[in-house]
PDB file of N, CA and C in Angstrom:
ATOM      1  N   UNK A   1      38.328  47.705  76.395  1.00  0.00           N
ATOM      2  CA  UNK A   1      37.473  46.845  75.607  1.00  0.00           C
ATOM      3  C   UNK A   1      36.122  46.626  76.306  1.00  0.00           C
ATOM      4  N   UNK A   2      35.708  46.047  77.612  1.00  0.00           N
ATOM      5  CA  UNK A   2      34.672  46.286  78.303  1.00  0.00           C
ATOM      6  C   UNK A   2      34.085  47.664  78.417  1.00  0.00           C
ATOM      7  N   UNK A   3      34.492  48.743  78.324  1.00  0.00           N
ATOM      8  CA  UNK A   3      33.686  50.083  78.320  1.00  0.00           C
ATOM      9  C   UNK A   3      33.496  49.656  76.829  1.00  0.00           C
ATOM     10  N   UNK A   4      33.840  49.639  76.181  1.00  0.00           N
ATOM     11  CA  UNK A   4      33.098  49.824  74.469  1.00  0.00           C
ATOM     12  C   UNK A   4      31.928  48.687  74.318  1.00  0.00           C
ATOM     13  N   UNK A   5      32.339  47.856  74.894  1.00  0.00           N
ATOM     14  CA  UNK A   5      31.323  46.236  74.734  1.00  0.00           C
ATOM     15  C   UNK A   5      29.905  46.962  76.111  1.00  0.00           C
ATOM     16  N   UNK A   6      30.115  47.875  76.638  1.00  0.00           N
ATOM     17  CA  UNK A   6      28.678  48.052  77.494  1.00  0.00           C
ATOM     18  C   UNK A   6      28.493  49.330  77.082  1.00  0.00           C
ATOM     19  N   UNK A   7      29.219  49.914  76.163  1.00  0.00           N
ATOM     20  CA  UNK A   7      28.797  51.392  75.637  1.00  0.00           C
ATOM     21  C   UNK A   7      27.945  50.647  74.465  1.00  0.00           C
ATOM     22  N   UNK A   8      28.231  49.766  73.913  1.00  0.00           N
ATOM     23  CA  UNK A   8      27.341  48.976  72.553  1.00  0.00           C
ATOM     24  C   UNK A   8      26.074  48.140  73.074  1.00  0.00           C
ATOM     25  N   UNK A   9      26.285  47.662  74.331  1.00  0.00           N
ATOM     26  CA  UNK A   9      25.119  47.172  74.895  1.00  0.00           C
ATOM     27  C   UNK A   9      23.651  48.510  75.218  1.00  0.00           C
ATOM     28  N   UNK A  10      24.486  48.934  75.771  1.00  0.00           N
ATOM     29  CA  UNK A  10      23.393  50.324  76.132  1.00  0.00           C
ATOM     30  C   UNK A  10      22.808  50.948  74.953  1.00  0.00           C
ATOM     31  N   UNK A  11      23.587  51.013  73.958  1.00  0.00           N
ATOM     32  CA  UNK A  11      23.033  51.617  72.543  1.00  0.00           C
ATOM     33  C   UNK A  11      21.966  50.578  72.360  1.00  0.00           C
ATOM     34  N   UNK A  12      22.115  49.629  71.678  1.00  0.00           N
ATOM     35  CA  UNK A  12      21.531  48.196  71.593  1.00  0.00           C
ATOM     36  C   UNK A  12      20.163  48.364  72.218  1.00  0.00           C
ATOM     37  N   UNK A  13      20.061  48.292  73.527  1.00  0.00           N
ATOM     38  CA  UNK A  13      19.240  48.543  74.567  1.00  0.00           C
ATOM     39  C   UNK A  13      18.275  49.548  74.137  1.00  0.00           C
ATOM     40  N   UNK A  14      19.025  50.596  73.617  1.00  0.00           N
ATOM     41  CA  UNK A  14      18.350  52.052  73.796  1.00  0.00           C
ATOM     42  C   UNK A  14      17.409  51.498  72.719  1.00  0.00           C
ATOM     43  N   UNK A  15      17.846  51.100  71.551  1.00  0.00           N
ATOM     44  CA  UNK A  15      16.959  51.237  70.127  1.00  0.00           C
ATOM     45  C   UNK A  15      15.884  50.188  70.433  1.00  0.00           C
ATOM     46  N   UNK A  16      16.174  48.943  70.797  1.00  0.00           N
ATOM     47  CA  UNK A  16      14.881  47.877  71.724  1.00  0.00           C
ATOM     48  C   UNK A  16      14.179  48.312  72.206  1.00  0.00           C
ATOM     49  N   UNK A  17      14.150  49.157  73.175  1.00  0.00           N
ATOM     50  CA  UNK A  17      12.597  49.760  73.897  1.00  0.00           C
ATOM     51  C   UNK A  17      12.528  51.070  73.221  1.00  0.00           C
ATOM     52  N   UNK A  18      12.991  51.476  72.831  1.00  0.00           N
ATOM     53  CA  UNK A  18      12.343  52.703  71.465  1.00  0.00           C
ATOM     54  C   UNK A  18      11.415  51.793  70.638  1.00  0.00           C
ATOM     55  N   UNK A  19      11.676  50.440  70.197  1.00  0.00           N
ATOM     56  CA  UNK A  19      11.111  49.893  69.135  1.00  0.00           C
ATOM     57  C   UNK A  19       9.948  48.912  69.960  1.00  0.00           C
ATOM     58  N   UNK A  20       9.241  48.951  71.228  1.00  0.00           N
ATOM     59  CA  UNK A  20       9.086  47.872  71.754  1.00  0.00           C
ATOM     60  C   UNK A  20       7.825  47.886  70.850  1.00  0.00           C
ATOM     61  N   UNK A  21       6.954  48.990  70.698  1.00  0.00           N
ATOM     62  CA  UNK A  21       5.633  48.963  70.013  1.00  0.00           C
ATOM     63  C   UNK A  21       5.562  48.546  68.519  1.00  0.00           C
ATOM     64  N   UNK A  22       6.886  48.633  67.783  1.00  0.00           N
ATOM     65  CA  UNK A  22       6.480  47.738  66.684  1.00  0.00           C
ATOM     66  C   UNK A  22       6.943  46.339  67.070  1.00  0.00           C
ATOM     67  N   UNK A  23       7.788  46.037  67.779  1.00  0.00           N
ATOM     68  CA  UNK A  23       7.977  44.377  67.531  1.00  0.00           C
ATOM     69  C   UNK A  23       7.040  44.031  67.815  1.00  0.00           C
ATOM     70  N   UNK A  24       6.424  44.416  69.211  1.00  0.00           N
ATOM     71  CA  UNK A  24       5.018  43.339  69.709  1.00  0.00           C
ATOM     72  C   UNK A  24       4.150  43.321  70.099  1.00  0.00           C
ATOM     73  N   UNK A  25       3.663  44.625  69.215  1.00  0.00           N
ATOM     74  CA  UNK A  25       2.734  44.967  68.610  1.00  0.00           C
ATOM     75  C   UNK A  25       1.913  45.041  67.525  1.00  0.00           C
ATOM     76  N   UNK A  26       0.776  44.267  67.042  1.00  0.00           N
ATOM     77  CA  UNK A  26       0.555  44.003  65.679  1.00  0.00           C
ATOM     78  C   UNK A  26       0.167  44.996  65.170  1.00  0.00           C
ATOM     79  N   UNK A  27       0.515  45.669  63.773  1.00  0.00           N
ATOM     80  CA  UNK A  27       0.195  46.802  62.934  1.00  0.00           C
ATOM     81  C   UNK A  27       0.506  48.045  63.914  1.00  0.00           C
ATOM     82  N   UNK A  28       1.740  47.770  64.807  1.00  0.00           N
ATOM     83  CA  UNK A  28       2.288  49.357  65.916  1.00  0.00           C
ATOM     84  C   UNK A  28       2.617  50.162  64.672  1.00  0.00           C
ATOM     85  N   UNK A  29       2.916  51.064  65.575  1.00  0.00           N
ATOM     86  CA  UNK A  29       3.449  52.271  64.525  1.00  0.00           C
ATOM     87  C   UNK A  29       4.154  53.134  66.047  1.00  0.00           C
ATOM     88  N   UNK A  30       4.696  54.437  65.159  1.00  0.00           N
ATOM     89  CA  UNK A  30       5.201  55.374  66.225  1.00  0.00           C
ATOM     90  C   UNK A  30       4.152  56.247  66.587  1.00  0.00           C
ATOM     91  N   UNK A  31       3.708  56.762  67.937  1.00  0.00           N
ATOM     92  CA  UNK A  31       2.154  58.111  68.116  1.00  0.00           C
ATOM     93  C   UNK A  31       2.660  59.148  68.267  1.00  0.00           C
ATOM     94  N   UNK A  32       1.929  59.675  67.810  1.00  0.00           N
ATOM     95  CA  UNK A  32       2.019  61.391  67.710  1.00  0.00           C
ATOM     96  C   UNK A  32       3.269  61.676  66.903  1.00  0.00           C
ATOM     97  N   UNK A  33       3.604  61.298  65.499  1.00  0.00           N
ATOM     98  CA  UNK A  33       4.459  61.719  65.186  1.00  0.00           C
ATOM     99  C   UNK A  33       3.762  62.846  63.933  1.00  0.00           C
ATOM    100  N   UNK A  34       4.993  64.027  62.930  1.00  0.00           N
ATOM    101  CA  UNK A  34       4.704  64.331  62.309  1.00  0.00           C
ATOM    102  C   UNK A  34       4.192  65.868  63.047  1.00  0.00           C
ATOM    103  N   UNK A  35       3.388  66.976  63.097  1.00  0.00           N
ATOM    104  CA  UNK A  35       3.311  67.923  63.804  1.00  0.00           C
ATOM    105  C   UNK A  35       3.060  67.923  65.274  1.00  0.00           C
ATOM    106  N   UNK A  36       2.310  66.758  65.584  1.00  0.00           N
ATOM    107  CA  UNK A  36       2.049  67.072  67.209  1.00  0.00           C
ATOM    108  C   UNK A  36       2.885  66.429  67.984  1.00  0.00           C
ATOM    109  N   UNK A  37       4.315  66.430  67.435  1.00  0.00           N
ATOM    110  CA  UNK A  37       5.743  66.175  68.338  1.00  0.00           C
ATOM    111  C   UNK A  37       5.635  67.480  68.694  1.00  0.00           C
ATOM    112  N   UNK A  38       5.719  68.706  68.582  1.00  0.00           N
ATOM    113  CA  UNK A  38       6.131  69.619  68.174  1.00  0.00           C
ATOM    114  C   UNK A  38       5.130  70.205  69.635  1.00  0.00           C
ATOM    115  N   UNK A  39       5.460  70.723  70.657  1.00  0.00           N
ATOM    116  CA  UNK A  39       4.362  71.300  71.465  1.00  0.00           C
ATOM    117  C   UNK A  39       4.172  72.767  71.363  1.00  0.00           C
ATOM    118  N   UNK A  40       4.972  73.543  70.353  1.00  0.00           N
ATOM    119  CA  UNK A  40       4.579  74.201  70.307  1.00  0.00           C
ATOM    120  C   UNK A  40       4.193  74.679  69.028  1.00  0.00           C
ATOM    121  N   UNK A  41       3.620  73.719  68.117  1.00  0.00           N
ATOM    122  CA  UNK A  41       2.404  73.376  67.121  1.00  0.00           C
ATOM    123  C   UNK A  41       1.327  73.242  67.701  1.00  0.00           C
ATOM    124  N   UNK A  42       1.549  72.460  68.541  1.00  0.00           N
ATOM    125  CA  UNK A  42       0.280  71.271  69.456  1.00  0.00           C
ATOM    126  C   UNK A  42      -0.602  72.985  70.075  1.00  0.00           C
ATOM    127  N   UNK A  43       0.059  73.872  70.393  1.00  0.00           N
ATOM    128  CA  UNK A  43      -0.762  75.043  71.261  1.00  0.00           C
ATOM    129  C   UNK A  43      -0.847  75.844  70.367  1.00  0.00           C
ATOM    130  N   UNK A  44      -0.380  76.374  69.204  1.00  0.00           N
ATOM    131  CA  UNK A  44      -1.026  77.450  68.491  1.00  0.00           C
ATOM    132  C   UNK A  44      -1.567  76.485  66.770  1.00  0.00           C
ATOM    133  N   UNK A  45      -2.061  75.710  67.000  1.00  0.00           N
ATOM    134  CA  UNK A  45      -3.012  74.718  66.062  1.00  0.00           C
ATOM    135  C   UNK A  45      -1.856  74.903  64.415  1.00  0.00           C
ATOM    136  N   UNK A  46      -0.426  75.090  64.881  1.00  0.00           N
ATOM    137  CA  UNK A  46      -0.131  75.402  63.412  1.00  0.00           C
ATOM    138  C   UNK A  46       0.199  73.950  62.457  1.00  0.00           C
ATOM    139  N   UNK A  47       1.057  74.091  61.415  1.00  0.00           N
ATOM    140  CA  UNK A  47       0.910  72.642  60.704  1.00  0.00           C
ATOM    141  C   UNK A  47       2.268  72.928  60.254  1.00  0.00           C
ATOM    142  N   UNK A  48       2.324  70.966  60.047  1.00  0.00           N
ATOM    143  CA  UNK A  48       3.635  70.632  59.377  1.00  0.00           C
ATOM    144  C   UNK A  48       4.671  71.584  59.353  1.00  0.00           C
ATOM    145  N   UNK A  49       5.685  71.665  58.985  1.00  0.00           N
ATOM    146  CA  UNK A  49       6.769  71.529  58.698  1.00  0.00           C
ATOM    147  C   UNK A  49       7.013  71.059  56.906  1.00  0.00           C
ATOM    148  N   UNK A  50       7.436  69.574  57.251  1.00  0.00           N
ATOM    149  CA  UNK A  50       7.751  68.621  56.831  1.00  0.00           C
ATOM    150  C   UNK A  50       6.539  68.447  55.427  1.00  0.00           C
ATOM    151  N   UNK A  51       5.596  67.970  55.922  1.00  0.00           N
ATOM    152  CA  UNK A  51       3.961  67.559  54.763  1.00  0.00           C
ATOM    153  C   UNK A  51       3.018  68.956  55.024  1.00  0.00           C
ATOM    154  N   UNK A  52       3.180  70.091  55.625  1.00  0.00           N
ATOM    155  CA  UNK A  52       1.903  70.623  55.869  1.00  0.00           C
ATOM    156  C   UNK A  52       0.743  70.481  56.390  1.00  0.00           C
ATOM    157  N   UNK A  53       0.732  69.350  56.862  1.00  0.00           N
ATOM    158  CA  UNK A  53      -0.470  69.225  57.692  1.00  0.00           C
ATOM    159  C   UNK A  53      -0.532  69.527  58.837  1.00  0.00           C
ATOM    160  N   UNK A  54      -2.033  69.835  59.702  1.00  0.00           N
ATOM    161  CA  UNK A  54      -2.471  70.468  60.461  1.00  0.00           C
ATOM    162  C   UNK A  54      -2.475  68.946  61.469  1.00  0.00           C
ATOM    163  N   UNK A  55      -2.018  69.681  63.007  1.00  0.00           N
ATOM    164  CA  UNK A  55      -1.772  68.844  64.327  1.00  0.00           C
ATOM    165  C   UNK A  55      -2.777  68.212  64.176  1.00  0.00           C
ATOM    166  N   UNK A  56      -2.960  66.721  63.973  1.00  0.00           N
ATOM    167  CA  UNK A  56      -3.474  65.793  64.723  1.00  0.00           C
ATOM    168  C   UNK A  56      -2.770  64.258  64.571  1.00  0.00           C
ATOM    169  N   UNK A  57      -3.237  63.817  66.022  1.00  0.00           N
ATOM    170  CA  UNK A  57      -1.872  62.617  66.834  1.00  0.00           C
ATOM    171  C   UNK A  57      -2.008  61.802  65.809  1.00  0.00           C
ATOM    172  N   UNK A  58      -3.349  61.478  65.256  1.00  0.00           N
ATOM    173  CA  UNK A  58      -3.693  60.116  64.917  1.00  0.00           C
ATOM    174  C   UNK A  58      -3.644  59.651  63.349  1.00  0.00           C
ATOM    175  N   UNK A  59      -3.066  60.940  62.698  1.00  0.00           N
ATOM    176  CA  UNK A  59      -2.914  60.691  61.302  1.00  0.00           C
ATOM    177  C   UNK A  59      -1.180  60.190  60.839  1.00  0.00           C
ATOM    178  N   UNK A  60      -0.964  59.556  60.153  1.00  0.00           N
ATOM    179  CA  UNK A  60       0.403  59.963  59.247  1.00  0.00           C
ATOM    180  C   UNK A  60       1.119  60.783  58.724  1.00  0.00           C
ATOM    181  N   UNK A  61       2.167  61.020  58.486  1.00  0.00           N
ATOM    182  CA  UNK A  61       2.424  62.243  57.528  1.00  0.00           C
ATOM    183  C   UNK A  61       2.046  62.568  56.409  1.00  0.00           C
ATOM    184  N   UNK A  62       1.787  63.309  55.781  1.00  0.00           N
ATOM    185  CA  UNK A  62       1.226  63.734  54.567  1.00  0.00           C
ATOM    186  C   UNK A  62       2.296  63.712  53.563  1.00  0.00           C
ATOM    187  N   UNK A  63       3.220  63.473  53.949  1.00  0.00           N
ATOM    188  CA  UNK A  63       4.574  64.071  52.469  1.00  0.00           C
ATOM    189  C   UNK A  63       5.047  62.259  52.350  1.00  0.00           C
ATOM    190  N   UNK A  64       4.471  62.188  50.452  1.00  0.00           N
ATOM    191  CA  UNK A  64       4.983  60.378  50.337  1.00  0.00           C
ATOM    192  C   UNK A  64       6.575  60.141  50.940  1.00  0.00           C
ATOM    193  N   UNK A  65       7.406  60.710  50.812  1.00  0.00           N
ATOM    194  CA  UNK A  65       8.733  60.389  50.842  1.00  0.00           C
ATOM    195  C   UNK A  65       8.916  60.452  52.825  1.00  0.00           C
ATOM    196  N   UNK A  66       7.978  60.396  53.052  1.00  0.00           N
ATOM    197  CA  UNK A  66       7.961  59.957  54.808  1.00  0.00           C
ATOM    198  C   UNK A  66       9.178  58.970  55.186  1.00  0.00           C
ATOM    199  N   UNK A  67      10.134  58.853  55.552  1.00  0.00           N
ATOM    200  CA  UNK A  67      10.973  57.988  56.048  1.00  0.00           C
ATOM    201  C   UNK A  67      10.687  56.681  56.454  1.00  0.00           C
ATOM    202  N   UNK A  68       9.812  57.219  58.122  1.00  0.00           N
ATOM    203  CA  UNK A  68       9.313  56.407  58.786  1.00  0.00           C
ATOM    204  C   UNK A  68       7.789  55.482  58.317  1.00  0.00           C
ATOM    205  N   UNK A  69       7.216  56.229  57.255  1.00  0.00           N
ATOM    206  CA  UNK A  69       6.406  55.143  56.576  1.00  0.00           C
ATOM    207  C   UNK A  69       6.907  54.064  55.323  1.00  0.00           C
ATOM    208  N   UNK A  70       8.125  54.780  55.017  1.00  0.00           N
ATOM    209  CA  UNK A  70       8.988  53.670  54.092  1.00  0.00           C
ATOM    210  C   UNK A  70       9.409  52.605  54.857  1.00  0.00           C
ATOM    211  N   UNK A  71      10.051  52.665  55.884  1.00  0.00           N
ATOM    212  CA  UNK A  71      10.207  51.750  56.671  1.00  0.00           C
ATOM    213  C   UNK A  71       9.153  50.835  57.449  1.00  0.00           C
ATOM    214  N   UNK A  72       7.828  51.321  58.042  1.00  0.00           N
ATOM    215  CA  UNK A  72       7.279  50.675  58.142  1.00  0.00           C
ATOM    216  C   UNK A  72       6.408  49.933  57.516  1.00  0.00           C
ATOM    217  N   UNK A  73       6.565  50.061  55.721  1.00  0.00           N
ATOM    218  CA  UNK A  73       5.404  49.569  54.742  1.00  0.00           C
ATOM    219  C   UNK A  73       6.356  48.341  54.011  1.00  0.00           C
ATOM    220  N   UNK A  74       7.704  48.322  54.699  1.00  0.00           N
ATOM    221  CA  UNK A  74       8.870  47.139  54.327  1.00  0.00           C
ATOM    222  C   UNK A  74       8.393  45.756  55.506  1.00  0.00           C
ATOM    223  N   UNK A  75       7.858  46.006  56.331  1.00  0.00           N
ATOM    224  CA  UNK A  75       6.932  45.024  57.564  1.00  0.00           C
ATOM    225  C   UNK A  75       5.903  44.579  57.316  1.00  0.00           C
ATOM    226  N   UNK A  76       4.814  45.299  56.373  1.00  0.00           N
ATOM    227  CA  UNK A  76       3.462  45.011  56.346  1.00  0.00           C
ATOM    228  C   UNK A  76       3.411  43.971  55.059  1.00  0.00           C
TER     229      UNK A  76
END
């Protein structure tokens, strides 16, 4: 029972500082997501996947059904 109760803590843990930039952070978001995760997009300038768009850190994804912008437009 204690290994499962600190195997759930550590999970717990894990998703908290994954998330530290939206809690407390005003208007955070996740960086560089969308092609320039991808490093090897990031070196031959290619695009998307997912929306088609071309590597750069500082935009959103291009495809509406974005996950991670559904979720973060449920905050704003």
């Amino acid at each position: 029972m204690a290994t499962l109760l600190i195997t759930l803590g550590f999970l717990a843990l894990f998703f908290v500082l994954m998330s530290v930039r939206l809690i407390f952070i005003k208007n955070g978001e996740f960086k560089g997501t969308c092609a320039s995760q991808n490093p090897y997009l990031n070196k031959d300038g290619g695009t998307c996947g997912y929306c088609g768009k071309t590597v750069d850190s500082n935009s959103s994804c291009g495809n509406p059904d974005n996950e991670v912008d559904k979720v973060l437009a449920k905050f704003k």
